[in-house]
C-alpha atoms as a PDB file:
ATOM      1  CA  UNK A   1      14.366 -51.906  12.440  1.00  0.00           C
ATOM      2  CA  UNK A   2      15.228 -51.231   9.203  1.00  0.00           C
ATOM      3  CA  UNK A   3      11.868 -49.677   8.165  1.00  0.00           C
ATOM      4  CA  UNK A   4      12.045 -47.376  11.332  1.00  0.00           C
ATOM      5  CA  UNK A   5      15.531 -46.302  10.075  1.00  0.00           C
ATOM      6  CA  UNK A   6      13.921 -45.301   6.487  1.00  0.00           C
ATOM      7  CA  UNK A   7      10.893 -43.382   7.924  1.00  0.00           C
ATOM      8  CA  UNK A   8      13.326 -41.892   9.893  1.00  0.00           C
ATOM      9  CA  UNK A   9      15.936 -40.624   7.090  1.00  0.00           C
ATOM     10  CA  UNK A  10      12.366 -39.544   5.022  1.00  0.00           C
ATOM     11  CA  UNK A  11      11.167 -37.254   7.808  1.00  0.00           C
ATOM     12  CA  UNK A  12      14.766 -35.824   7.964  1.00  0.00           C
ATOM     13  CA  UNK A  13      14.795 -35.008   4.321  1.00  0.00           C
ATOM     14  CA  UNK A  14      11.655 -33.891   4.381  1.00  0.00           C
ATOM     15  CA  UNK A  15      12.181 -31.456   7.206  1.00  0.00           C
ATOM     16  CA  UNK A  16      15.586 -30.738   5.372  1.00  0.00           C
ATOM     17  CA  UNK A  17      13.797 -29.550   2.032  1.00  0.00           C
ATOM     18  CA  UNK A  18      11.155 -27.692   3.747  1.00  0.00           C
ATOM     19  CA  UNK A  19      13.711 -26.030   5.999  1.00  0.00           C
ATOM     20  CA  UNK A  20      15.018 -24.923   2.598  1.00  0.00           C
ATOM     21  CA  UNK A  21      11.511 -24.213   0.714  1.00  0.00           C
ATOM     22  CA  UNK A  22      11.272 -21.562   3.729  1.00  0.00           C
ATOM     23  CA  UNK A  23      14.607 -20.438   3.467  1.00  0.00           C
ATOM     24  CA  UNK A  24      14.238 -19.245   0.100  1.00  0.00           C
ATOM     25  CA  UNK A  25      10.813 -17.948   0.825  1.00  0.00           C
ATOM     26  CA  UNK A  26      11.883 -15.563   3.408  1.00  0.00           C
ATOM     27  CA  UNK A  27      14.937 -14.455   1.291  1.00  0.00           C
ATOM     28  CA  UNK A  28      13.726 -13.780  -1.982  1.00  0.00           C
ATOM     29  CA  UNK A  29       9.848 -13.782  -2.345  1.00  0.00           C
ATOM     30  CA  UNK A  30       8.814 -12.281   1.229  1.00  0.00           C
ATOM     31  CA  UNK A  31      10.867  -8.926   0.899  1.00  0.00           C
ATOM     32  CA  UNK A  32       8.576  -8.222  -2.647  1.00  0.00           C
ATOM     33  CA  UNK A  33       5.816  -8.997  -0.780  1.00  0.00           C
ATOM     34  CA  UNK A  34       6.469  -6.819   2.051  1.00  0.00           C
ATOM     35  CA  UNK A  35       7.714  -4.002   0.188  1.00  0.00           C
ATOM     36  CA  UNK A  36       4.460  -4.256  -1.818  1.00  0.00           C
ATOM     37  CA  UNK A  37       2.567  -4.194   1.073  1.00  0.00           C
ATOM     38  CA  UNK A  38       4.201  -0.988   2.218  1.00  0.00           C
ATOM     39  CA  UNK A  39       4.355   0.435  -0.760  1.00  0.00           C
ATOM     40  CA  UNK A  40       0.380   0.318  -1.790  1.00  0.00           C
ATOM     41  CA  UNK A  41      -0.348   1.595   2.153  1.00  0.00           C
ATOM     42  CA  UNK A  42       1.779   4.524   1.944  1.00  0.00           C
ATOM     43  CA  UNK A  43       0.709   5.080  -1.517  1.00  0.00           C
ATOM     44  CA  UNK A  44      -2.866   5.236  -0.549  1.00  0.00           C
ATOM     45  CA  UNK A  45      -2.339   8.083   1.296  1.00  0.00           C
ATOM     46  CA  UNK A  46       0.651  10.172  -0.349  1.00  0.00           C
ATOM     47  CA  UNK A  47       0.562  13.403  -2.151  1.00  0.00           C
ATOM     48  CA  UNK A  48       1.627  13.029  -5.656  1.00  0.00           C
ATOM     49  CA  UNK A  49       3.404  16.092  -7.757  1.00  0.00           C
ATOM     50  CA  UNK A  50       2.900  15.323 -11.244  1.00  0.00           C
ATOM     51  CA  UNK A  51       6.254  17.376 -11.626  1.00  0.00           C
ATOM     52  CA  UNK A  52       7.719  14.552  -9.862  1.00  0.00           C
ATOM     53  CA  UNK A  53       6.980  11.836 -12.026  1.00  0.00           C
ATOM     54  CA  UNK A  54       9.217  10.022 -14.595  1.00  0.00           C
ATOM     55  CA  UNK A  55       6.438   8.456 -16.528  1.00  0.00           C
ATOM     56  CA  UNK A  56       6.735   4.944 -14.408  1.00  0.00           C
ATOM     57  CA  UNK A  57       7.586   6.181 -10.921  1.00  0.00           C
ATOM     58  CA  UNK A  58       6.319   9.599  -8.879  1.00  0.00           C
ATOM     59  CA  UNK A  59       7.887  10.745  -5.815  1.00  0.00           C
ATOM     60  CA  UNK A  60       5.561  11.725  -3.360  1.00  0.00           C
ATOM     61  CA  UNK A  61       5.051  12.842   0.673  1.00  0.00           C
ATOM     62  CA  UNK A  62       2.779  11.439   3.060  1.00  0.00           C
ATOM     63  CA  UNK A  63       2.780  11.837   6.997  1.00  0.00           C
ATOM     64  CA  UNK A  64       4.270   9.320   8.881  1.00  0.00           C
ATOM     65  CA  UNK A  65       2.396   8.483  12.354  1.00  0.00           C
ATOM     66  CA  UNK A  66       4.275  11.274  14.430  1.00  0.00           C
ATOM     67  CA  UNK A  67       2.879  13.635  11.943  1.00  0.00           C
ATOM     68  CA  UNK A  68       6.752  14.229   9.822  1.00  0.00           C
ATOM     69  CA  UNK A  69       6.752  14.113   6.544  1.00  0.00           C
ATOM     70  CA  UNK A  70       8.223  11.280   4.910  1.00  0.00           C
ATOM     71  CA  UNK A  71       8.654  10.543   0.625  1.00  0.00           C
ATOM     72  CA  UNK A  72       7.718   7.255  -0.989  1.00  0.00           C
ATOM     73  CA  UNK A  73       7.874   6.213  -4.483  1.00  0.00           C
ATOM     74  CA  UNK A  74       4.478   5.330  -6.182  1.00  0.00           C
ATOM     75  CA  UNK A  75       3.136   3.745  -9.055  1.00  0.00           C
ATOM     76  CA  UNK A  76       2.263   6.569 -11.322  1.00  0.00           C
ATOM     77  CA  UNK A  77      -1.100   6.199 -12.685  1.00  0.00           C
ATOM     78  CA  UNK A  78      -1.392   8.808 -15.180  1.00  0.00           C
ATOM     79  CA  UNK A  79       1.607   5.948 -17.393  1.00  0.00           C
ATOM     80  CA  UNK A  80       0.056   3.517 -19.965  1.00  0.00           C
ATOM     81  CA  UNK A  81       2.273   1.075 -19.175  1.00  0.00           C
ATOM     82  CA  UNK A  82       0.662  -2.443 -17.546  1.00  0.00           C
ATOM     83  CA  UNK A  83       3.680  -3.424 -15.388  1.00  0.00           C
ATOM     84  CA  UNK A  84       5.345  -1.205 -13.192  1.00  0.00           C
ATOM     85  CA  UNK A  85       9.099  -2.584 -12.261  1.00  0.00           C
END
């Protein structure tokens, strides 16, 4: 009995941690991911000003699916620098 009592209080810590591995996932790595993800789509297809660029960032338009314009920051490529924050 006792050894089904200590597989027992295993599985419940292990369910426990990754219960909490997840957790943490969906909080705090997921939304970069997403937002990356949304980012490089609507990127792909925006119009870029280069008046409206800061040297790390451009504001730019693209159509949204109801045909509205809509503005998304962008990467802006014409920058030297190798990581974009």
């Amino acid at each position: 009995m006792k050894d089904a009592t200590g597989e027992l209080s295993m599985t419940a810590v292990a369910v426990v941690a990754i219960a909490g591995i997840a957790g943490l996932f969906g909080t705090f790595v997921w939304p970069q991911i997403r937002a990356n993800i949304t980012r490089n789509t609507y990127c792909s297809q925006a119009n870029c000003d280069a008046t409206t660029c800061d040297g790390q960032w451009c504001t730019c338009t693209y159509l949204d699916n109801e045909g509205n314009d809509q503005t998304v920051r962008c990467p802006d490529e014409s920058s030297n620098d190798d990581v974009i924050n």
